[in-house]
Protein backbone atom coordinates (compact mmCIF):
# COMPACT_ATOMS: atom_id res chain seq x y z
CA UNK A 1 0.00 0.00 0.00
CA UNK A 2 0.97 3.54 -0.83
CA UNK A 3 1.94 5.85 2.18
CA UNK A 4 -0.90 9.10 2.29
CA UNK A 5 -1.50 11.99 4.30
CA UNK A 6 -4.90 13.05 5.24
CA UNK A 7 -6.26 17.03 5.77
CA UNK A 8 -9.75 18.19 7.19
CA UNK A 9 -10.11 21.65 8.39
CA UNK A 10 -13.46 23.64 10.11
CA UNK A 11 -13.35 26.74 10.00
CA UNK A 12 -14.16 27.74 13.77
CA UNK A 13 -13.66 25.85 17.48
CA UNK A 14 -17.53 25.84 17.61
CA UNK A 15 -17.98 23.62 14.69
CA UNK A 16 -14.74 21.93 15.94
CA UNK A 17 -16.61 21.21 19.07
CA UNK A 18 -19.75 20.34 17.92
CA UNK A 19 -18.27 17.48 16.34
CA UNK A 20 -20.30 17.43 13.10
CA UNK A 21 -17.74 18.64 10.49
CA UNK A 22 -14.21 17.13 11.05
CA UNK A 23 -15.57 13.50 11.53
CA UNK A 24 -17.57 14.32 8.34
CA UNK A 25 -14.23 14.84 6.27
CA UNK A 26 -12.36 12.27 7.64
CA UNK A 27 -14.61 8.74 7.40
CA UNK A 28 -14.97 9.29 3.56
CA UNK A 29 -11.19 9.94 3.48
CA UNK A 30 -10.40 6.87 5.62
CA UNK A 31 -12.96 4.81 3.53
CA UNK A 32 -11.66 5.88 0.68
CA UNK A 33 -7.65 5.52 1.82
CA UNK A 34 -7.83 1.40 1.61
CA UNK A 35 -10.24 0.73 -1.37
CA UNK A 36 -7.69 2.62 -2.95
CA UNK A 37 -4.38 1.17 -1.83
CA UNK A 38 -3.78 3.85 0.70
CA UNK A 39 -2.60 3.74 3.82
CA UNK A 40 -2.67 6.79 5.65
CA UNK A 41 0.27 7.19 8.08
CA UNK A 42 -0.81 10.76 9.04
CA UNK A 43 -3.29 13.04 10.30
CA UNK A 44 -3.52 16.84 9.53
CA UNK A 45 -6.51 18.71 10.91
CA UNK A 46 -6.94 22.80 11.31
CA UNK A 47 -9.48 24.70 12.78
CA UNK A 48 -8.91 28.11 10.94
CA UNK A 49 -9.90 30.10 8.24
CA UNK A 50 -8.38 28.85 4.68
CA UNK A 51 -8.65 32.29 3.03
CA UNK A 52 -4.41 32.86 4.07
CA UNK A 53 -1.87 31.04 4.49
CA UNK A 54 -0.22 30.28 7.80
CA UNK A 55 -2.56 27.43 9.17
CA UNK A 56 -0.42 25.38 11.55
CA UNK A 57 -1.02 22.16 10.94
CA UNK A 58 -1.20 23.07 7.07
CA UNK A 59 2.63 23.87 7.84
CA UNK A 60 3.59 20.90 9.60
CA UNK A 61 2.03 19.14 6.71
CA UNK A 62 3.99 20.76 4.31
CA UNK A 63 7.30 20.22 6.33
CA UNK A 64 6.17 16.64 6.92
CA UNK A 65 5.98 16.19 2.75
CA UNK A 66 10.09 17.96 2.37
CA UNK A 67 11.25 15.99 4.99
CA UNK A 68 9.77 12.67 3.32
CA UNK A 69 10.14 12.40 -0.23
CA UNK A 70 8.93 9.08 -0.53
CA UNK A 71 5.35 10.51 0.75
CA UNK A 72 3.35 12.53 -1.89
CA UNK A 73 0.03 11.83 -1.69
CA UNK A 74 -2.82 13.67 0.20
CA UNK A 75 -6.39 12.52 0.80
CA UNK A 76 -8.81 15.65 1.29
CA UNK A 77 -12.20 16.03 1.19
CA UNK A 78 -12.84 18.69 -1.20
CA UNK A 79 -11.11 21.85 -2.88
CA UNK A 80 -12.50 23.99 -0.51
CA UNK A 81 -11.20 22.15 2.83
CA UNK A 82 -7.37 22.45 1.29
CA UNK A 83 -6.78 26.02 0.17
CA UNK A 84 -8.87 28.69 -0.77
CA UNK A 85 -5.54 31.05 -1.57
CA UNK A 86 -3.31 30.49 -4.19
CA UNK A 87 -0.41 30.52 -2.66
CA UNK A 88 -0.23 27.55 -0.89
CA UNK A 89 -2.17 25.56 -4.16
CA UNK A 90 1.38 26.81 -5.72
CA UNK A 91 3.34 25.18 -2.81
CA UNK A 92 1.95 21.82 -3.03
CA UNK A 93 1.82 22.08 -6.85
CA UNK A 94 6.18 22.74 -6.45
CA UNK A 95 6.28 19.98 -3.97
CA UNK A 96 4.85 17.43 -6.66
CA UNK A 97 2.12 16.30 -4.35
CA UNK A 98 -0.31 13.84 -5.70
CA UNK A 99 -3.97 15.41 -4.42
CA UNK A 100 -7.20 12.98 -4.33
CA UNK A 101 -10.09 14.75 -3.87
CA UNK A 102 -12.45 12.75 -2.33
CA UNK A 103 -15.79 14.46 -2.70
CA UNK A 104 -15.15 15.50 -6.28
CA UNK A 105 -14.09 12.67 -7.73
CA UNK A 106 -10.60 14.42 -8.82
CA UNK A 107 -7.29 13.75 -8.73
CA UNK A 108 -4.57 16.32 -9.22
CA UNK A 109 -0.67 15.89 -9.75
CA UNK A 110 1.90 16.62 -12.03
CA UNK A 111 0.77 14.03 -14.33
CA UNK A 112 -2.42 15.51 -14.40
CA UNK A 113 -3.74 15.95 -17.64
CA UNK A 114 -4.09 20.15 -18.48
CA UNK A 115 -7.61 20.06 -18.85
CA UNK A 116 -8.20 18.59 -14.93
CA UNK A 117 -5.29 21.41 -14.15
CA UNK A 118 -7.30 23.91 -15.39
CA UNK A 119 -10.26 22.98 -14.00
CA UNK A 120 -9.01 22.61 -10.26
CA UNK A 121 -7.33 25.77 -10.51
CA UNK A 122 -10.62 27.36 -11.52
CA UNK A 123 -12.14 25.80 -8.57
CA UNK A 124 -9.42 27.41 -6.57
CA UNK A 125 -10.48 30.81 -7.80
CA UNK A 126 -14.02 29.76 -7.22
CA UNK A 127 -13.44 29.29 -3.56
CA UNK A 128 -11.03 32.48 -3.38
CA UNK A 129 -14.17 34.28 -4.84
CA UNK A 130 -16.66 33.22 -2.80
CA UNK A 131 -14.69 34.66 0.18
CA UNK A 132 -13.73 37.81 -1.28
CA UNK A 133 -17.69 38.38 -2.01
CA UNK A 134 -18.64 37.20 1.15
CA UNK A 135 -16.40 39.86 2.92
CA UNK A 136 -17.87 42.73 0.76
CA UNK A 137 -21.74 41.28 1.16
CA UNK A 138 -21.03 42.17 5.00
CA UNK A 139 -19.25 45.31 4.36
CA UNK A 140 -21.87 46.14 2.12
CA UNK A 141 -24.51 45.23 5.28
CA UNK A 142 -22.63 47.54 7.64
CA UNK A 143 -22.45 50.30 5.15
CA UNK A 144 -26.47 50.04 4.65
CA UNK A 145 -26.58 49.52 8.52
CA UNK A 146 -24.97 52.98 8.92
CA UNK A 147 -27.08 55.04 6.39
CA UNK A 148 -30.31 53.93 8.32
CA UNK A 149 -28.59 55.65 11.26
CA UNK A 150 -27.54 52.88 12.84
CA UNK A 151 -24.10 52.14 14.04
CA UNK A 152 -22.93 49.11 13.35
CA UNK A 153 -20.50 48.16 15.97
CA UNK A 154 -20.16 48.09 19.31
CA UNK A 155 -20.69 51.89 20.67
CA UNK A 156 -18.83 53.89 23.18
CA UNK A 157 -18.97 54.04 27.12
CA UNK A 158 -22.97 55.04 28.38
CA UNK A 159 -24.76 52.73 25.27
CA UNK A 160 -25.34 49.35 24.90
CA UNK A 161 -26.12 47.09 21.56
CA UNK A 162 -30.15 45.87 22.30
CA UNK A 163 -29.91 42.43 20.79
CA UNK A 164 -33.58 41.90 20.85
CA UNK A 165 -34.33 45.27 18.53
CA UNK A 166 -31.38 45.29 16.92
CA UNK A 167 -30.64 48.82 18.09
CA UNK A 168 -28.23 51.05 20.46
CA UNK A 169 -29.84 52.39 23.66
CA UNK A 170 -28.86 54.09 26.12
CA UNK A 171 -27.26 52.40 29.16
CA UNK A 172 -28.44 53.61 32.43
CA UNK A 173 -25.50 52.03 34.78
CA UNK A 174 -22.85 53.75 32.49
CA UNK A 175 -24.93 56.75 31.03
CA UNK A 176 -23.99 58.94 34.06
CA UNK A 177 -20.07 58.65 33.86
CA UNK A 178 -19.93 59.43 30.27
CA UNK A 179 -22.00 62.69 31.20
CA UNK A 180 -19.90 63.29 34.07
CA UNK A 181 -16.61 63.21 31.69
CA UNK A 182 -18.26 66.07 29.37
CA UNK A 183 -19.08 67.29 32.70
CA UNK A 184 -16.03 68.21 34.20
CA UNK A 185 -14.01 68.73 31.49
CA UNK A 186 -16.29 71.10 29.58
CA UNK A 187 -15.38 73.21 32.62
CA UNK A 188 -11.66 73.85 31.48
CA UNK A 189 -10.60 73.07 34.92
CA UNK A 190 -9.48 69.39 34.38
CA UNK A 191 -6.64 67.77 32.59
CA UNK A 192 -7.19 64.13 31.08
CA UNK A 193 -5.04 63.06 34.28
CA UNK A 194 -6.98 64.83 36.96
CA UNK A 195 -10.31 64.05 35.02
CA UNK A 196 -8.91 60.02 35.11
CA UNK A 197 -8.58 60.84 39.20
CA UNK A 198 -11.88 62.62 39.39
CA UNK A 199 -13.86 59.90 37.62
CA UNK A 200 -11.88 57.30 39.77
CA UNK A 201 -12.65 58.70 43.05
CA UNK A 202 -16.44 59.00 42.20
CA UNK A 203 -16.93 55.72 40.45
CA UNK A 204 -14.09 53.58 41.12
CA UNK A 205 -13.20 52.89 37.22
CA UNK A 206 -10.17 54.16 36.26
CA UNK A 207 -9.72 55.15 32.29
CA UNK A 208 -6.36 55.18 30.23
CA UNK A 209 -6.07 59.02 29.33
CA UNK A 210 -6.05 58.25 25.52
CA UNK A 211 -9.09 56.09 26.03
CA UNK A 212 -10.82 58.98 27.56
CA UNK A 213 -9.49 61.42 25.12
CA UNK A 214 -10.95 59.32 22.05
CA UNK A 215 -14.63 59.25 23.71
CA UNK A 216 -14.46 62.82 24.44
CA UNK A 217 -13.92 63.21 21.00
CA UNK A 218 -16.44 61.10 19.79
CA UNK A 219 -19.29 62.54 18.19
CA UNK A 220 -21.54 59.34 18.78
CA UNK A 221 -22.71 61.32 21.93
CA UNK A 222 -24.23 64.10 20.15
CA UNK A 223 -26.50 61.55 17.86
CA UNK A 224 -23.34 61.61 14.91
CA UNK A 225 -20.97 58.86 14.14
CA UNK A 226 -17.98 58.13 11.69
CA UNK A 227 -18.13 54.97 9.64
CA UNK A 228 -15.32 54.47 7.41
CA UNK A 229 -14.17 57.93 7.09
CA UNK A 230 -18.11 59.53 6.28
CA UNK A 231 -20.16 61.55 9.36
CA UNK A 232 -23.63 60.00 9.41
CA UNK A 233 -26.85 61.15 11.58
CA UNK A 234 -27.27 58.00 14.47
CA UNK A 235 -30.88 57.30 15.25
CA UNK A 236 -29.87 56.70 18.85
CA UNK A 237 -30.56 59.45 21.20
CA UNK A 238 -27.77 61.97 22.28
CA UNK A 239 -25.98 61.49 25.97
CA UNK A 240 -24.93 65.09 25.83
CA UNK A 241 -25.92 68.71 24.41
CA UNK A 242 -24.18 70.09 21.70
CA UNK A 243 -23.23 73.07 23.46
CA UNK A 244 -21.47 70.79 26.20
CA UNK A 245 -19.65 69.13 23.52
CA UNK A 246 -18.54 71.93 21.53
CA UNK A 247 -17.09 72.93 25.16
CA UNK A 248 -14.99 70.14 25.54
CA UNK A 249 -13.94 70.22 21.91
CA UNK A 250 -12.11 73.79 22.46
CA UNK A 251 -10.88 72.75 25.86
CA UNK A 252 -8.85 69.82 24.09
CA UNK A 253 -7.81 72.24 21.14
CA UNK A 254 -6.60 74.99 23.69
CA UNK A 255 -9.21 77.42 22.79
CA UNK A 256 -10.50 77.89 26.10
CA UNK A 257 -7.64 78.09 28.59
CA UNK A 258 -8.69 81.55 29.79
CA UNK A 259 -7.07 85.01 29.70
CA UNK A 260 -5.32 86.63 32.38
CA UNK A 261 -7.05 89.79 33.82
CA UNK A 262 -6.04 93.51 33.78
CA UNK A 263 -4.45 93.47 36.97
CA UNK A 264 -3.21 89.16 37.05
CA UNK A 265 -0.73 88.99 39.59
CA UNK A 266 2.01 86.41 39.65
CA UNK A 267 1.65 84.61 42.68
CA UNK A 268 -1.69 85.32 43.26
CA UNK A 269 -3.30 81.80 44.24
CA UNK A 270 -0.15 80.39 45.38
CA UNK A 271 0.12 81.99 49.19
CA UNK A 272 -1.98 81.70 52.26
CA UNK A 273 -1.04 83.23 55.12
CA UNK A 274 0.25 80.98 58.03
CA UNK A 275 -1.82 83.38 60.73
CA UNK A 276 -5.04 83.10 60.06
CA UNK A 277 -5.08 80.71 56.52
CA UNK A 278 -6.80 83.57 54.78
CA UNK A 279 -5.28 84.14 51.25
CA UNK A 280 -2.84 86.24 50.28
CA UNK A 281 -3.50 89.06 47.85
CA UNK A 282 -1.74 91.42 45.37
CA UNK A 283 -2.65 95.06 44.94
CA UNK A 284 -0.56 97.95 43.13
CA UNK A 285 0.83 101.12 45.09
CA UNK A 286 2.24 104.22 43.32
CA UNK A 287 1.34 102.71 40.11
CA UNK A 288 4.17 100.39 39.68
CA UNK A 289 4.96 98.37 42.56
CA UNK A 290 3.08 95.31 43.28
CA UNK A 291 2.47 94.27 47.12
CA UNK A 292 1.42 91.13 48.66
CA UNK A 293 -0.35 90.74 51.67
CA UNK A 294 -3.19 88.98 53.64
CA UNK A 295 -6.78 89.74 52.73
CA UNK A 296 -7.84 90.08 56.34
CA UNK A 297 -11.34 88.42 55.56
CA UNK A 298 -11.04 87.04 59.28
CA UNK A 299 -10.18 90.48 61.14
CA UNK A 300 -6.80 92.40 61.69
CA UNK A 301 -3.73 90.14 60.28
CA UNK A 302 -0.02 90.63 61.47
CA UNK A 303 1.21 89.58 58.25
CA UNK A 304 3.48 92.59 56.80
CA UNK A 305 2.81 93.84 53.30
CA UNK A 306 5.82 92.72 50.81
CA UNK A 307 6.95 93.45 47.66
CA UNK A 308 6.79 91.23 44.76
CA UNK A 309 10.22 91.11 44.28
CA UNK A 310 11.02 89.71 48.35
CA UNK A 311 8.18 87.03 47.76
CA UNK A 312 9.21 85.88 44.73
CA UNK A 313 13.04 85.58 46.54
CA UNK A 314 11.98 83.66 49.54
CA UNK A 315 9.78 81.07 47.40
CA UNK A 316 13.15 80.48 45.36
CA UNK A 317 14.23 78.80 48.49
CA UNK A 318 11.35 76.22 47.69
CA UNK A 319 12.81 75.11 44.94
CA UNK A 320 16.18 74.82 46.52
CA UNK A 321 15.52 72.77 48.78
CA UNK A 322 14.15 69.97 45.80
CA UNK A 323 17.37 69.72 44.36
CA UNK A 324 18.67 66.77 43.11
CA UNK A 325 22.50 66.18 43.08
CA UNK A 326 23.74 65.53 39.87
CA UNK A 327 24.90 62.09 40.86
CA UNK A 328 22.32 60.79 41.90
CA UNK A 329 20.08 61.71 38.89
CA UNK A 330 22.45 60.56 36.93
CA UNK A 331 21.83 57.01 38.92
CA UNK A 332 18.44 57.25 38.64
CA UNK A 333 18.01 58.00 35.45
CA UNK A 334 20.26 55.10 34.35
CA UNK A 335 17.72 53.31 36.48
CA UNK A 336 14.67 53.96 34.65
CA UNK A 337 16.41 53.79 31.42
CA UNK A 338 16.64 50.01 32.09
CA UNK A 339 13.31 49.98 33.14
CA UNK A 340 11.99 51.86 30.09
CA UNK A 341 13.64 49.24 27.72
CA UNK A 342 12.06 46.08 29.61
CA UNK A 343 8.45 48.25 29.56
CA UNK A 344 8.97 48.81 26.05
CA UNK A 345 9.50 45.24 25.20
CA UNK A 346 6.40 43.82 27.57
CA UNK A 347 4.10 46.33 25.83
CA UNK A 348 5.32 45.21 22.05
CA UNK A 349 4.68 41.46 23.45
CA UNK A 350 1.08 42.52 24.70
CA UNK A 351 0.67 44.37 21.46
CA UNK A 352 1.42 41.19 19.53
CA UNK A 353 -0.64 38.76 21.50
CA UNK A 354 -3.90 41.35 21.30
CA UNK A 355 -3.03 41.64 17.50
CA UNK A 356 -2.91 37.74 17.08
CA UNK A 357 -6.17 37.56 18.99
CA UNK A 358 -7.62 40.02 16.91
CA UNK A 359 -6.92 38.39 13.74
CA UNK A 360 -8.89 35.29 15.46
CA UNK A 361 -11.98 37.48 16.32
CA UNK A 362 -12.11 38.76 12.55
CA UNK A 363 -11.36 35.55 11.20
CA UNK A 364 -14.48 33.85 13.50
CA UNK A 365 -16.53 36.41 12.57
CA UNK A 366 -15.85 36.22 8.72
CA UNK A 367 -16.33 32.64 8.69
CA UNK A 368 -19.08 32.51 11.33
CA UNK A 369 -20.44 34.54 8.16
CA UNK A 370 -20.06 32.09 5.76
CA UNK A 371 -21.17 29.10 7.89
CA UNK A 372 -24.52 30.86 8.24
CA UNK A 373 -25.17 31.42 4.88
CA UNK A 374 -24.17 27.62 4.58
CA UNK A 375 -26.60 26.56 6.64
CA UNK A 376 -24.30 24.87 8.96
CA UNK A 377 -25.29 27.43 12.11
CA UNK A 378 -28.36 29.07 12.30
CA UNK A 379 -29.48 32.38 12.66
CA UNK A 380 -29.81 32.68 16.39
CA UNK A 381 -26.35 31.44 16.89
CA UNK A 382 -24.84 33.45 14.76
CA UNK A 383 -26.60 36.59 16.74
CA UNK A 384 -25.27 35.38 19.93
CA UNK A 385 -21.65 35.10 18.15
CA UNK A 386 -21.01 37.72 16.09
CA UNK A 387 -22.10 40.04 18.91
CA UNK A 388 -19.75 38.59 21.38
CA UNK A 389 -16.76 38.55 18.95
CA UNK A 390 -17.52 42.13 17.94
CA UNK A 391 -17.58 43.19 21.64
CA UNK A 392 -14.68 41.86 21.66
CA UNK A 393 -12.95 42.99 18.74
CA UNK A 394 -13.51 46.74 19.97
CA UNK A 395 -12.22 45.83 23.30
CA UNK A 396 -8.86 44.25 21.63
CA UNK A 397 -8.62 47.75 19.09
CA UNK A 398 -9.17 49.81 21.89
CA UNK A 399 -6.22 47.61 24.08
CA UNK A 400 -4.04 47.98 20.94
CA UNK A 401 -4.71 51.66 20.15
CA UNK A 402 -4.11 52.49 23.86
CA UNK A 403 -0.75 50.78 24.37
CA UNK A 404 0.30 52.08 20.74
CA UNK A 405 0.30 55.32 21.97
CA UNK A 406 1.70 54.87 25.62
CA UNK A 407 5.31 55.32 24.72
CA UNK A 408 6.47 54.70 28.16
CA UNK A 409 4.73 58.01 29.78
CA UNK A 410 5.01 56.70 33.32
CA UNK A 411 9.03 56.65 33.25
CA UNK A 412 9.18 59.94 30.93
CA UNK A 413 7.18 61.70 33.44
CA UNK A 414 9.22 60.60 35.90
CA UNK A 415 12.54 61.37 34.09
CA UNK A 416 11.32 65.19 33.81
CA UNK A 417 10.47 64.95 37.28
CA UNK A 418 13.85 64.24 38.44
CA UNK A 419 15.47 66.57 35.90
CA UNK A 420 13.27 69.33 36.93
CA UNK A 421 14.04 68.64 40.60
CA UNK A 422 17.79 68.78 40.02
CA UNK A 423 17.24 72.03 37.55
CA UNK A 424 14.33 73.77 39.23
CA UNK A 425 16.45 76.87 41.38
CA UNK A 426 18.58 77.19 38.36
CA UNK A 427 15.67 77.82 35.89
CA UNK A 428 13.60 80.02 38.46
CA UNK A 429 16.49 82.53 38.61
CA UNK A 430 16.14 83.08 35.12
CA UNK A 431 12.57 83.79 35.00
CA UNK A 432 10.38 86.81 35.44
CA UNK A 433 7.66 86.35 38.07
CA UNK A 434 5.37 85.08 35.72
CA UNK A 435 7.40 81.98 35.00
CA UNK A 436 8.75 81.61 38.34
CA UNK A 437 4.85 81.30 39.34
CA UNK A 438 4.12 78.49 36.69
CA UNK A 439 7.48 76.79 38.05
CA UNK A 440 5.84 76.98 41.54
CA UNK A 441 2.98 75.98 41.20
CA UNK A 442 4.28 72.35 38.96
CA UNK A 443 6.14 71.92 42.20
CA UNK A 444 3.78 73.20 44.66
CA UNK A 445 -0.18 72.88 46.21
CA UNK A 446 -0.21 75.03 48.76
CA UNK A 447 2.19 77.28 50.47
CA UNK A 448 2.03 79.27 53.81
CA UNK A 449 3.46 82.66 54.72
CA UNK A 450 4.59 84.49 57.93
CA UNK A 451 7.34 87.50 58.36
CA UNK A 452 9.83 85.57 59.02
CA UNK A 453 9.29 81.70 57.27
CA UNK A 454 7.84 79.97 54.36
CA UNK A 455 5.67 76.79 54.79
CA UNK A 456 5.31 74.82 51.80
CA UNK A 457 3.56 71.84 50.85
CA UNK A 458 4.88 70.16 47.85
CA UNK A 459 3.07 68.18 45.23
CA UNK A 460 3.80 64.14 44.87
CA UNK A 461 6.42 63.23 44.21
CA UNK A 462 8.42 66.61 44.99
CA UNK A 463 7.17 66.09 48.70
CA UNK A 464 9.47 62.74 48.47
CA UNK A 465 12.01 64.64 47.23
CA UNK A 466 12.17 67.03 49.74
CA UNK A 467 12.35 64.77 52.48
CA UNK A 468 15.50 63.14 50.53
CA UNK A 469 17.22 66.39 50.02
CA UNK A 470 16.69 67.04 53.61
CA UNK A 471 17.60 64.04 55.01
CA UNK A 472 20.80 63.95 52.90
CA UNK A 473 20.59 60.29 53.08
CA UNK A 474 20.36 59.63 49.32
CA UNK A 475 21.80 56.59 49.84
CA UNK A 476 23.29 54.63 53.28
CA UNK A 477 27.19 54.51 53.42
CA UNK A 478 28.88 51.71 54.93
CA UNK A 479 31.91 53.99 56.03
CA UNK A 480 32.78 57.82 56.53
CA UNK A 481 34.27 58.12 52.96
CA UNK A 482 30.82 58.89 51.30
CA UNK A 483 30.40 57.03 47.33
CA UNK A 484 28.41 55.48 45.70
CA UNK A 485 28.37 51.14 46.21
CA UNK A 486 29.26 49.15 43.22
CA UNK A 487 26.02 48.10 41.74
CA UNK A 488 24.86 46.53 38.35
CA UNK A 489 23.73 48.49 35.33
CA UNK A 490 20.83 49.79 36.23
CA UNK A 491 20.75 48.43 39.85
CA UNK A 492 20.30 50.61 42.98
CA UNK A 493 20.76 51.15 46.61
CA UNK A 494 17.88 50.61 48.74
CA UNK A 495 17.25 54.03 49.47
CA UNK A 496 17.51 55.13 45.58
CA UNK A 497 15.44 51.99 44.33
CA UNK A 498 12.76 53.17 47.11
CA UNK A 499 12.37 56.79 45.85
CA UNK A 500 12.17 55.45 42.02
CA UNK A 501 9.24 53.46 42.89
CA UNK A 502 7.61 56.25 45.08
CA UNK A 503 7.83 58.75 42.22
CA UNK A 504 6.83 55.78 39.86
CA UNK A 505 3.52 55.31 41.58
CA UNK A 506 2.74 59.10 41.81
């Protein structure tokens, strides 16, 4: 008897599981194997599309047939089941494979007459075809889908698919966040970080920043949506006014930071006074000189009046006492370096496991396609499906486009931290008060006056800093000859590794 291979494929785990298709393939292939002096010495099955190449057990098949010359001969059930791309019906054709196809009656090698060639390769293009027109039948659905107004996806945070109607409604358990988001930051008073805080605090879901950029951006929630590149009117009902939205919109494009009055005064904001926690204001004498001093809302204050020019001295200290010594940024930044590399390479393995499993949700959901049209699922299952794998194919696109755009931010951030610390006193002498004030305030919260001292409270991380520069126990010496220990590339001392992580988690 002749040495064979034999190759059934499905198309999806369901059908896999169900049990109905591979068994179908392979008893007329093993009947068919001895009446025909076969003997099949091999088993190939996949459970993947056919449309591309790349089906593993296709390739172990193929590596199976270079490996042993003396087998060429493979028992399928049908055309279809093989290949429905032409490259690999060239790969087997170059490997001089003999190819009995069952079903059809065929059977296809180099000694094939031209006529049975031509016809199998027409088949071939057939079953290429019928895929390619299957795709654009359900592109074709979701473009008519979307000019009835209705979106044909999954849509954003605060709606919900109703699978009984066919139609997006409104969902009440996430409806109120979204409208908080447009909320807050229509207000101009919230970055995408403190709005990510804000919304955390009050609902205990926490939001990557570009995720909550791209909804605030989304039109969907004023009754508009984008389907491949073309605005169309949605039939579902608007979350939020148009007003609100065209808010947020100029908030995001900096057209609504706000203008500085007449009479804006540098460090107005910035200073309380450490008597009676009243704040402290700024008024102009003689016309040119600009004094601060407390506003007295809770009686007579013994806070002196001083000049702009002695405040904006005595806060300089502030920022002196944040500096980082050169050598130990230098360690630290060494530090994060290392850890910016490893980040880098976890995301572009997270990336490429999401993108594999979204080429698996597509692929289900194109096939899924074509097995209902078959006949071989039915309607309702194919509902239940296609819904799940597009929920999920949003949820992997959204995963992807997220960590596409998170070039390491955490350990930037923290990088500009650090070099800001070490910089900070340097930079503010250079500045006019306006500057210096924006430098403050990155660096501070709050900050509490008297006539003789300065209370500050420092933002996180700077308020670990701080207590490091004032310690002066950047790291723990094991003798009186302060240096630095030996350690590893990109290793630390205790004390180092623990302020890294601090400002890490800020």
């Amino acid at each position: 008897m002749i040495d064979s291979l034999s190759y059934a494929r499905v198309s999806s785990r369901e059908q896999e599981r169900e049990g109905y298709s591979i068994p179908a393939q392979q008893k007329p292939i093993r009947e068919y194997a001895p009446a025909h002096g076969f003997r099949i010495i091999r088993e190939f099955v996949d459970v993947e599309t056919a449309k591309t190449a790349g089906r593993k057990q296709f390739g172990e098949m193929v590596r199976f047939l270079r490996e042993n010359p003396m087998c060429r001969v493979i028992l399928v059930e049908k055309t279809d089941r093989l290949y429905r791309n032409f490259r690999d019906y060239v790969l087997l054709e170059e490997l001089g494979v003999e190819i009995h196809l069952v079903k059809e009656g065929q059977i296809i090698s180099k000694d094939s007459k031209s006529q049975a060639k031509f016809m199998h390769g027409i088949q071939v293009l057939m079953a290429r075809n019928y895929i390619d027109n299957l795709r654009e039948e359900v592109r074709k659905g979701m473009r008519e889908k979307a000019e009835q107004g209705i979106y044909p996806s999954r849509p954003p945070l605060g709606y919900r698919n109703n699978k009984v109607e066919r139609t997006i409604e409104i969902d009440p358990d996430k409806a109120v966040i979204a409208r908080r988001l447009f909320d807050l930051y229509a207000s101009a008073r919230h970055s995408l970080l403190t709005l990510r805080n804000t919304i955390r605090t009050e609902f205990g879901i926490s939001y990557p920043n570009g995720y909550l950029q791209r909804l605030l951006q989304n039109p969907f929630y004023i009754a508009l949506f984008v389907w491949n590149g073309k605005v169309y009117a949605g039939k579902h009902k608007p979350l939020v006014n148009r007003d609100t939205f065209d808010d947020v919109q100029d908030v995001l494009h900096g057209r609504n930071r706000g203008k500085l009055g007449k009479n804006s005064f540098a460090f107005s904001g910035l200073l309380q006074c450490a008597h009676d926690q009243c704040a402290v204001t700024a008024e102009i004498k003689k016309g040119k000189y600009i004094y601060y001093h407390c506003t007295g809302h809770r009686g007579k204050c013994e806070l002196p009046y001083f000049r702009e020019e002695e405040i904006a001295e005595r806060l300089g200290s502030v920022l002196k006492n944040i500096q980082v010594p050169d050598e130990i940024l230098s360690h630290l930044e060494k530090s994060l370096l290392v850890d910016k590399e490893r980040e880098q390479s976890v995301r572009q393995q997270e990336i490429d496991r999401l993108q594999q499993r979204l080429t698996t949700v597509r692929r289900r959901l194109d096939q899924a396609y074509v097995d209902k049209l078959d006949g071989h699922i039915t309607n309702e299952f194919w509902d239940t499906k296609s819904a799940e794998w597009h929920d999920e194919e949003q949820r992997l696109s959204a995963a992807i486009a997220d960590l596409d755009t998170a070039e390491p931010g955490r350990l930037l951030n923290s990088v500009r931290i650090l070099e800001l610390a070490n910089k900070a006193h340097f930079l503010y002498l250079r500045q006019n008060s306006t500057e210096k004030a924006k430098l403050l305030k990155i660096v501070l919260s709050n900050c509490a006056i008297d006539a003789v001292n300065i209370y500050p409270t420092y933002r996180k991380p700077f308020d670990l800093i701080f207590q490091a520069a004032q310690t002066e126990r950047w790291w723990t010496w094991g003798d009186s000859n302060p240096r630095p220990p030996a350690c590893k590339a990109g290793a630390l001392p205790a004390e180092l590794h623990a302020l890294r992580n601090s400002i890490l988690k800020q």
